[in-house]
C-alpha atoms as a PDB file:
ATOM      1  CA  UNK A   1     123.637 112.017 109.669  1.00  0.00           C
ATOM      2  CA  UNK A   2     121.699 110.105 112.147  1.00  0.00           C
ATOM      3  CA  UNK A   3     123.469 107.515 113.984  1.00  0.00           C
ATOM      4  CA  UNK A   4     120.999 104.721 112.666  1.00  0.00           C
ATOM      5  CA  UNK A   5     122.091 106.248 108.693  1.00  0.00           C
ATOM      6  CA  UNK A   6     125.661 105.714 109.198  1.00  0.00           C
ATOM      7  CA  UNK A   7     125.791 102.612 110.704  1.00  0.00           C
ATOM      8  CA  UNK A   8     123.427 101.494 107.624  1.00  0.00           C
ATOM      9  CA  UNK A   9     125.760 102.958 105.750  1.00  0.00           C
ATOM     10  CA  UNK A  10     128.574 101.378 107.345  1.00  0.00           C
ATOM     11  CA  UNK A  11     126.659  97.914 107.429  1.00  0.00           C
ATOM     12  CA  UNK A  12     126.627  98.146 103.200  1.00  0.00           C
ATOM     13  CA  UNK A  13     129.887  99.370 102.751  1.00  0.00           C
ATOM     14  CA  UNK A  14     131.160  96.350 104.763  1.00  0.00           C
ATOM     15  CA  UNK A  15     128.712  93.859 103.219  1.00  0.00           C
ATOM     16  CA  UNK A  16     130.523  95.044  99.952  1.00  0.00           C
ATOM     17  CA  UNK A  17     134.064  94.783 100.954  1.00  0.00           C
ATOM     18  CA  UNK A  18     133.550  91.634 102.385  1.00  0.00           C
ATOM     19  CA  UNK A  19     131.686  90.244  98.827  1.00  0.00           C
ATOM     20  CA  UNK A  20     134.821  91.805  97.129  1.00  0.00           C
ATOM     21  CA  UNK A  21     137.155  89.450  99.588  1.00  0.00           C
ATOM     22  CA  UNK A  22     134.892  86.899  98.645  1.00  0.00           C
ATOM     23  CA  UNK A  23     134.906  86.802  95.062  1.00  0.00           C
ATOM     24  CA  UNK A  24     138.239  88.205  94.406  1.00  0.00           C
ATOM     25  CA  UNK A  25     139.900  85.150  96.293  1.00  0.00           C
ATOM     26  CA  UNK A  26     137.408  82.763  94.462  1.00  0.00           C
ATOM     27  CA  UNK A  27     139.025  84.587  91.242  1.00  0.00           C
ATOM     28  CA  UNK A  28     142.620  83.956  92.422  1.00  0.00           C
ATOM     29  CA  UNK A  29     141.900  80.350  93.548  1.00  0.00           C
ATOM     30  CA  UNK A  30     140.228  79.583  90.412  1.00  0.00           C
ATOM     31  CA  UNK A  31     142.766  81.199  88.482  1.00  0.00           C
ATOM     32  CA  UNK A  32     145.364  78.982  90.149  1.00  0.00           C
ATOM     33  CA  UNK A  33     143.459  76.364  89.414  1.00  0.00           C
ATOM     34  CA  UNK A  34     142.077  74.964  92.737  1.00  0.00           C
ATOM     35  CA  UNK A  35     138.539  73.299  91.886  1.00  0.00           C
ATOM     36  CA  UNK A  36     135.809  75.114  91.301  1.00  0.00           C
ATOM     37  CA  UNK A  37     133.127  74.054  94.427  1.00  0.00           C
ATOM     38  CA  UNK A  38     136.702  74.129  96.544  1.00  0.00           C
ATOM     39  CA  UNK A  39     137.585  78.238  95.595  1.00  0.00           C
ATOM     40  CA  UNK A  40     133.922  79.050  96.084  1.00  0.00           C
ATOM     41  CA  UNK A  41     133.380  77.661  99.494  1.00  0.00           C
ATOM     42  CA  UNK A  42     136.869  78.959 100.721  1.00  0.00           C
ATOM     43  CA  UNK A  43     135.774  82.424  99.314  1.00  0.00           C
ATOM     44  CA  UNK A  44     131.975  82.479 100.874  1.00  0.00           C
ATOM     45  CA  UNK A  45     133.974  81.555 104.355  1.00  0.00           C
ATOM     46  CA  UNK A  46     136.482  84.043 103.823  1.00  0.00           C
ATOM     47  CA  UNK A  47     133.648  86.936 103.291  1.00  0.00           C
ATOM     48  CA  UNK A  48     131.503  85.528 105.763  1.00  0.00           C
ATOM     49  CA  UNK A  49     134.431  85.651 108.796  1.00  0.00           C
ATOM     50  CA  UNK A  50     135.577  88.889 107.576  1.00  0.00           C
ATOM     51  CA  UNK A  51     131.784  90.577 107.618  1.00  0.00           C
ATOM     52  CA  UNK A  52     131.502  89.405 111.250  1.00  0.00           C
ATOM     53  CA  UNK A  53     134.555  90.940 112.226  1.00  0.00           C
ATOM     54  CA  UNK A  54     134.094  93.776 110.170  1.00  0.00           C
ATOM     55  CA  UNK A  55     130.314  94.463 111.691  1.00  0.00           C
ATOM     56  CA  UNK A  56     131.392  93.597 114.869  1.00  0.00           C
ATOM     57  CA  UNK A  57     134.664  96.176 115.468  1.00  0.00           C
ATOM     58  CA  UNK A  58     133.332  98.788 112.675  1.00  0.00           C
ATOM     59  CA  UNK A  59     129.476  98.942 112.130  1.00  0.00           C
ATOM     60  CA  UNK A  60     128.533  97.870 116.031  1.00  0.00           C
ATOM     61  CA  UNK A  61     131.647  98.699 117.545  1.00  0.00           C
ATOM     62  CA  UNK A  62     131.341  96.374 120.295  1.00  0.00           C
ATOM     63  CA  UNK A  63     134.298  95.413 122.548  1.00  0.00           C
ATOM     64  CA  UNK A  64     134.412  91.308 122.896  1.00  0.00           C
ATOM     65  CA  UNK A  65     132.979  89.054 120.393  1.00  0.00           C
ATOM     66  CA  UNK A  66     131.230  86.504 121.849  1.00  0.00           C
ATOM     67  CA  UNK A  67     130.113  82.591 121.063  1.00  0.00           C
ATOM     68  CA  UNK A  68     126.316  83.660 121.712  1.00  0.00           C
ATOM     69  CA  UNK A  69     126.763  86.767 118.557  1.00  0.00           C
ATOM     70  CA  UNK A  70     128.522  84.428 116.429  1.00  0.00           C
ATOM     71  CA  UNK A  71     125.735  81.927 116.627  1.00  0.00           C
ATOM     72  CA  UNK A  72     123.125  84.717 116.441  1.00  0.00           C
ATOM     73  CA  UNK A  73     124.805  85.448 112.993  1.00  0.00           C
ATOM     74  CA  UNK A  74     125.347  82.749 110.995  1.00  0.00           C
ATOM     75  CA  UNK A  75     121.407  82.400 112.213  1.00  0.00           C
ATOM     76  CA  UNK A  76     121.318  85.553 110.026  1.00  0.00           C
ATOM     77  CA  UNK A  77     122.879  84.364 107.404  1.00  0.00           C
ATOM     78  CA  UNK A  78     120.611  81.611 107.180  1.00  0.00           C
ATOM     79  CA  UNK A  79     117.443  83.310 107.496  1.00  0.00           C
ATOM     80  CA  UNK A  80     118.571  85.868 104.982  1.00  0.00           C
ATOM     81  CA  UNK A  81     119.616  82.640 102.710  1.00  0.00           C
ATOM     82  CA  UNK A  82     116.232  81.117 103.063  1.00  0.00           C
ATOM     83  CA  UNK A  83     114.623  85.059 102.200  1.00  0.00           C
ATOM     84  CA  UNK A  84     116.674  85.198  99.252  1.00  0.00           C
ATOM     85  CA  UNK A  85     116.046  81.458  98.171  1.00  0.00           C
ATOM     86  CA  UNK A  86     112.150  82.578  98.706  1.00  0.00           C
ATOM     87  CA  UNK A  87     111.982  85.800  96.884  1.00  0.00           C
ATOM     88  CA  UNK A  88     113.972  84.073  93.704  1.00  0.00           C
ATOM     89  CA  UNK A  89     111.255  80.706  94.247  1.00  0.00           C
ATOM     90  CA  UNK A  90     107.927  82.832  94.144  1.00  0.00           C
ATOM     91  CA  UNK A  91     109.260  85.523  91.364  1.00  0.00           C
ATOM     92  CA  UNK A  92     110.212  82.352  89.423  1.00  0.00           C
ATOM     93  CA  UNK A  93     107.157  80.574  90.008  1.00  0.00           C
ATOM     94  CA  UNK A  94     103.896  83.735  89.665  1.00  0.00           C
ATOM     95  CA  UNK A  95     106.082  85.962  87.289  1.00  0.00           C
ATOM     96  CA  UNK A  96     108.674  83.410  85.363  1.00  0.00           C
ATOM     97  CA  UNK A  97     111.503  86.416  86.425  1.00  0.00           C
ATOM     98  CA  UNK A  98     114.710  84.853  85.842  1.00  0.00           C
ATOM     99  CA  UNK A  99     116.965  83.960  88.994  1.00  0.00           C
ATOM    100  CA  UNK A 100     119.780  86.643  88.374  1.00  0.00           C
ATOM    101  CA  UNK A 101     116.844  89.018  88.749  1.00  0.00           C
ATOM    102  CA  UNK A 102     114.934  87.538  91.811  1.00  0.00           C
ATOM    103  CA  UNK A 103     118.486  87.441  93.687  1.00  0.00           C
ATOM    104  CA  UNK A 104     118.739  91.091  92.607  1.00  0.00           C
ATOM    105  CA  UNK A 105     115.547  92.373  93.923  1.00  0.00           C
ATOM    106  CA  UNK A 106     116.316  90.119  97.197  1.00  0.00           C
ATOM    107  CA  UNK A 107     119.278  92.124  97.875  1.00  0.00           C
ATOM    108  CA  UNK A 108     117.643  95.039  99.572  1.00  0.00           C
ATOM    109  CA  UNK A 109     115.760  93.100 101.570  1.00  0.00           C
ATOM    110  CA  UNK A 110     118.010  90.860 103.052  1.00  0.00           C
ATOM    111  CA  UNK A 111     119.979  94.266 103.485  1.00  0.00           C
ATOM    112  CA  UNK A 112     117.427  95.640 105.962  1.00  0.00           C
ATOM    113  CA  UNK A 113     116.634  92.164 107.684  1.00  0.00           C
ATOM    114  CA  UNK A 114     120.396  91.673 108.266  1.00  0.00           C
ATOM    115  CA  UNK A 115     121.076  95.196 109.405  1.00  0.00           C
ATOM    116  CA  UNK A 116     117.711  95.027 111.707  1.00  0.00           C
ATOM    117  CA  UNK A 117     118.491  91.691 113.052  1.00  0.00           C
ATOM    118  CA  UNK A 118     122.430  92.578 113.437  1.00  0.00           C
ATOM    119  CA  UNK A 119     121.735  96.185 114.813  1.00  0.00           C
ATOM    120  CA  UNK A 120     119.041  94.628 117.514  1.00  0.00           C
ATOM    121  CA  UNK A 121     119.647  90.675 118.044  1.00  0.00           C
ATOM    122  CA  UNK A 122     123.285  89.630 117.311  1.00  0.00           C
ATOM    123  CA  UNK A 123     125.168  92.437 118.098  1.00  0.00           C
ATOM    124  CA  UNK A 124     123.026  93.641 121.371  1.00  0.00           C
ATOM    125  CA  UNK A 125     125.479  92.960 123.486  1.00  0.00           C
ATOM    126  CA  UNK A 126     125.818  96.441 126.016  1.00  0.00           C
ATOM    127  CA  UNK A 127     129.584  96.439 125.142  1.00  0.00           C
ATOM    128  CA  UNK A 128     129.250  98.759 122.187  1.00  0.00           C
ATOM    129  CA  UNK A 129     131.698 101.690 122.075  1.00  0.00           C
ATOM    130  CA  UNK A 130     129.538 103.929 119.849  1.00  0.00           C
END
């Protein structure tokens, strides 16, 4: 496997584990009854610190974190929000394709922009290990 196909690789596996850290503690907050817009913010942040960490020691394997890689990514995330937000608009809009569905076909996308822009921008830092 080609060092570029396993840290892909790594990159989705982490993206998922950190959506299941997401949603399973807006599941257990909502089940114990915190408010609704309350459990899902404190679950987004949750997955969102954990995928950082997790792409920075794992998929990038770089040394120190630093201020400049954690502003580069939530820069990410909001470019990959306003791709995804994009994608859903003009499917809605030319084709009438329901929003489940345009956030569905968004997903690969923002998979390669994240994974391009994480593998080449945030994380660039020359302290990788790997």
């Amino acid at each position: 496997m080609t060092e570029t196909l396993r840290r892909f690789t790594t990159f989705i596996l982490v993206g998922g584990f950190s959506a299941l850290i997401d949603v399973g503690l807006v599941g257990l907050l909502l089940y114990a009854h915190f408010p609704d817009m309350a459990s899902v913010t404190i679950g987004f942040l949750a997955g969102v610190i954990a995928n950082y960490i997790l792409h920075a020691k794992v998929t990038f394997q770089v040394t120190s974190m630093t201020a400049g890689s954690i502003t580069r990514y939530l820069t990410v995330l909001f470019i990959n929000y306003l791709i995804t937000v994009g994608i859903i608009q003009i499917l809605s809009i030319v084709f009438e394709t329901p929003t489940l569905v345009g956030k569905i076909i968004s997903l690969p996308i923002i998979a390669i922009v994240g994974f391009t822009l994480s593998r080449y921008w945030v994380f660039r830092e020359t302290n990788h290990r790997g």
